[in-house]
C-alpha atoms as a PDB file:
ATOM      1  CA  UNK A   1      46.441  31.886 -30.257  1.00  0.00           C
ATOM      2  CA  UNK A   2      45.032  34.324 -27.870  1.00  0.00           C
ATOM      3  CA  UNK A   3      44.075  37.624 -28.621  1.00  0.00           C
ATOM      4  CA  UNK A   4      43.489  41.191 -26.546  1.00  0.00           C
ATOM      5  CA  UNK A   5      41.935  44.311 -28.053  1.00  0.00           C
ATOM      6  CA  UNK A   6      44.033  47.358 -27.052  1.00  0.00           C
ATOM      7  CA  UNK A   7      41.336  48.587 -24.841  1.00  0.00           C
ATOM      8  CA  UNK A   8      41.108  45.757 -22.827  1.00  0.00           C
ATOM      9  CA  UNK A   9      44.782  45.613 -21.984  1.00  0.00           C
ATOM     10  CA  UNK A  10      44.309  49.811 -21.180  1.00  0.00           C
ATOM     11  CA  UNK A  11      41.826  48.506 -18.886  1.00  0.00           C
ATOM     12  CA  UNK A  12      44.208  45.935 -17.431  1.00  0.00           C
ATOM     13  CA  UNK A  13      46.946  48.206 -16.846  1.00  0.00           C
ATOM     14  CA  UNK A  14      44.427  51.040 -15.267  1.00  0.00           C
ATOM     15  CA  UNK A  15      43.457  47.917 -12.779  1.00  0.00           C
ATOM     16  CA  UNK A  16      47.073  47.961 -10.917  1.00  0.00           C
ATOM     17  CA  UNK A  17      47.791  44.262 -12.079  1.00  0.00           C
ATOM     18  CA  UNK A  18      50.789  43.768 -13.020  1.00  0.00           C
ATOM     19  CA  UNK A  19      51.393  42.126 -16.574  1.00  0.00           C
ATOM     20  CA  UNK A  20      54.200  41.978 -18.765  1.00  0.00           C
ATOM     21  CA  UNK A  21      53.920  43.759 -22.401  1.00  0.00           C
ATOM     22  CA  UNK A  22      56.835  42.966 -25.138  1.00  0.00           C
ATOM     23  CA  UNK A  23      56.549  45.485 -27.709  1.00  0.00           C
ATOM     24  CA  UNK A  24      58.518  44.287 -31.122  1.00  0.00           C
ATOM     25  CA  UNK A  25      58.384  47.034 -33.119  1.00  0.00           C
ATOM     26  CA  UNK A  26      61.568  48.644 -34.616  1.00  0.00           C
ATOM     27  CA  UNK A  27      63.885  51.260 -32.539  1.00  0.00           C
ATOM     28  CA  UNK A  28      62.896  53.900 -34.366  1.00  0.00           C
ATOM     29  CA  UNK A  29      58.873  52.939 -33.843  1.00  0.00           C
ATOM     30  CA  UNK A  30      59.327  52.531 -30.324  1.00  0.00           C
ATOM     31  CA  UNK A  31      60.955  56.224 -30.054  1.00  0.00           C
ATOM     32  CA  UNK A  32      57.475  57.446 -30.979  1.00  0.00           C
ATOM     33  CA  UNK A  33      56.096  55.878 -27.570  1.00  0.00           C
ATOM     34  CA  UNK A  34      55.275  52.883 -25.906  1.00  0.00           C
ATOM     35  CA  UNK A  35      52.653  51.049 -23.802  1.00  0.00           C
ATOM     36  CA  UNK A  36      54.235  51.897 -19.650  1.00  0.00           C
ATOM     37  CA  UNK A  37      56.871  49.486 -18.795  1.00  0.00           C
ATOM     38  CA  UNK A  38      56.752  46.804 -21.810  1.00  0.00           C
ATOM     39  CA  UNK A  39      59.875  45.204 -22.487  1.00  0.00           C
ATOM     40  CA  UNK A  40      60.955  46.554 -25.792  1.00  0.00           C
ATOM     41  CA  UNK A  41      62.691  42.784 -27.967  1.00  0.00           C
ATOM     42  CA  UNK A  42      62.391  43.816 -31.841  1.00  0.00           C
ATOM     43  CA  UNK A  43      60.799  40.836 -33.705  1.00  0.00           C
ATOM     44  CA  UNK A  44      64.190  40.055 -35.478  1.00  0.00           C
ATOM     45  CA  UNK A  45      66.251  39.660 -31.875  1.00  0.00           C
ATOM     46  CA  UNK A  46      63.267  37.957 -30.343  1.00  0.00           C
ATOM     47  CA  UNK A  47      64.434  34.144 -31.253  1.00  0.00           C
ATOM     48  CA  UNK A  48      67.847  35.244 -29.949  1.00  0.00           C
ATOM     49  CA  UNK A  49      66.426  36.724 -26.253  1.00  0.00           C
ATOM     50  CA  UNK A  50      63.619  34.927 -25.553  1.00  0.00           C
ATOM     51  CA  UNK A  51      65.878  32.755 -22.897  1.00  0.00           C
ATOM     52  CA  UNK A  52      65.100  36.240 -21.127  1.00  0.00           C
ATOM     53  CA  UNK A  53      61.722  35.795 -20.373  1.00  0.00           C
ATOM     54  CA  UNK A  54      59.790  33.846 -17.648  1.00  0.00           C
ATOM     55  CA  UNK A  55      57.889  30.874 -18.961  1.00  0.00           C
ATOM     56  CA  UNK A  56      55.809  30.913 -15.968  1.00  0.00           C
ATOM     57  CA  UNK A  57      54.515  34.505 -16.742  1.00  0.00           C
ATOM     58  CA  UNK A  58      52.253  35.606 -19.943  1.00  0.00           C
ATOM     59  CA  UNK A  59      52.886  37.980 -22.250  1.00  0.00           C
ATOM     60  CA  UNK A  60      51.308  40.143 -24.464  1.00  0.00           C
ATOM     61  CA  UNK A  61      52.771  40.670 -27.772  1.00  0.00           C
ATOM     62  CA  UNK A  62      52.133  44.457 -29.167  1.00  0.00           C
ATOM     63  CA  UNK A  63      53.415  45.987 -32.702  1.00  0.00           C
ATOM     64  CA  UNK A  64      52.566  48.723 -34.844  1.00  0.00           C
ATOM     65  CA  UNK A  65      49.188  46.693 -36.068  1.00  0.00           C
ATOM     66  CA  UNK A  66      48.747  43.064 -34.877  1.00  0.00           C
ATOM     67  CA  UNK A  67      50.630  41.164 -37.505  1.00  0.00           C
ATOM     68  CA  UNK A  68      54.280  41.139 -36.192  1.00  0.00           C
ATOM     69  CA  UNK A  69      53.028  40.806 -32.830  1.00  0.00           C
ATOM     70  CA  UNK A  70      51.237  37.435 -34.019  1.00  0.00           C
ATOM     71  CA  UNK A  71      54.357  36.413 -35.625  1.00  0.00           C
ATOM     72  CA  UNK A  72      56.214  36.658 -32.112  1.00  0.00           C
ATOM     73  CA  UNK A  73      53.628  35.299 -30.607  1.00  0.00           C
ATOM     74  CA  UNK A  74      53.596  32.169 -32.668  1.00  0.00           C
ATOM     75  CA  UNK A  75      56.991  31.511 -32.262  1.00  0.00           C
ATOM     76  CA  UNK A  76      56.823  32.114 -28.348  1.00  0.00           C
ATOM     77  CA  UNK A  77      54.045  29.757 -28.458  1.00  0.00           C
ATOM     78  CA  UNK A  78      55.931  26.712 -30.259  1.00  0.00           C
ATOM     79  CA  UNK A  79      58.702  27.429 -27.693  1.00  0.00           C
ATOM     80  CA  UNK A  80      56.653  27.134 -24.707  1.00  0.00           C
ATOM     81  CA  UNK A  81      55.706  30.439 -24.187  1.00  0.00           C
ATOM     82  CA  UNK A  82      51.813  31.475 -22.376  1.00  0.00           C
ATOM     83  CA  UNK A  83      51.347  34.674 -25.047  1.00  0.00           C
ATOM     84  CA  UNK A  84      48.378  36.897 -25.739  1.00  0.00           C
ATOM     85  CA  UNK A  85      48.365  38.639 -29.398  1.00  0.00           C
ATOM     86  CA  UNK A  86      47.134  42.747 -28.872  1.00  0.00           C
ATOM     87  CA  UNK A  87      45.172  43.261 -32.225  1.00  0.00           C
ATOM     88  CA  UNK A  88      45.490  46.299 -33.968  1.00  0.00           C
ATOM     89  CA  UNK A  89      48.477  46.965 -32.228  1.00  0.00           C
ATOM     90  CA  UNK A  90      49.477  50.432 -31.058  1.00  0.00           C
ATOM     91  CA  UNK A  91      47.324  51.999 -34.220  1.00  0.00           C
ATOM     92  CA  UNK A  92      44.955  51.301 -32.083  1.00  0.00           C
ATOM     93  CA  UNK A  93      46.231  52.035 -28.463  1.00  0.00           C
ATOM     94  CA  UNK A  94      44.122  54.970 -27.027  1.00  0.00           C
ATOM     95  CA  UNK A  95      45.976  54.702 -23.853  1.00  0.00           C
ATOM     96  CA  UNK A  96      48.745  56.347 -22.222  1.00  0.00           C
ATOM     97  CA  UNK A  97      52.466  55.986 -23.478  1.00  0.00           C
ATOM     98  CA  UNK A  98      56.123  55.923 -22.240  1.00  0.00           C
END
């Protein structure tokens, strides 16, 4: 599996590219800010809307602190998915939220 470090997908979204973020935290965590325009799928629902994403696109899969987000990821992954895991997740985002 791939892997980002927070500060290098900060650095990606201060470039202007786009790229897509899924964030699959809880509702409640996500209230508390997230990463500009990432799709918000918590891990549970994730198996039920993945259908919703573009398998010609890749995604980076953020949580509170890496290990949900490599869950998703793995399961994108065995479903054809091109993912990147964000370590640390947002405990260690330093960059701007939404």
């Amino acid at each position: 599996m791939k892997e980002i470090l927070p500060n290098e997908v900060e650095a990606l979204l201060k470039g202007g590219k786009p790229i897509n973020v899924v964030d699959v935290r809880e509702v409640e965590e996500v209230k508390a800010g997230k990463i500009p325009h990432a799709i918000h799928i918590p891990l549970g629902l994730l198996e039920f809307k993945m259908q919703d994403l573009d398998k010609s696109k890749e995604y980076i899969m953020v949580c509170r602190s890496g290990g949900r987000s490599s869950r998703a990821a793995k399961l994108l992954e065995n479903h054809g998915y091109k993912v990147i895991n964000m370590t640390g997740g947002m405990l260690d985002w330093k960059g701007p939220t939404e």
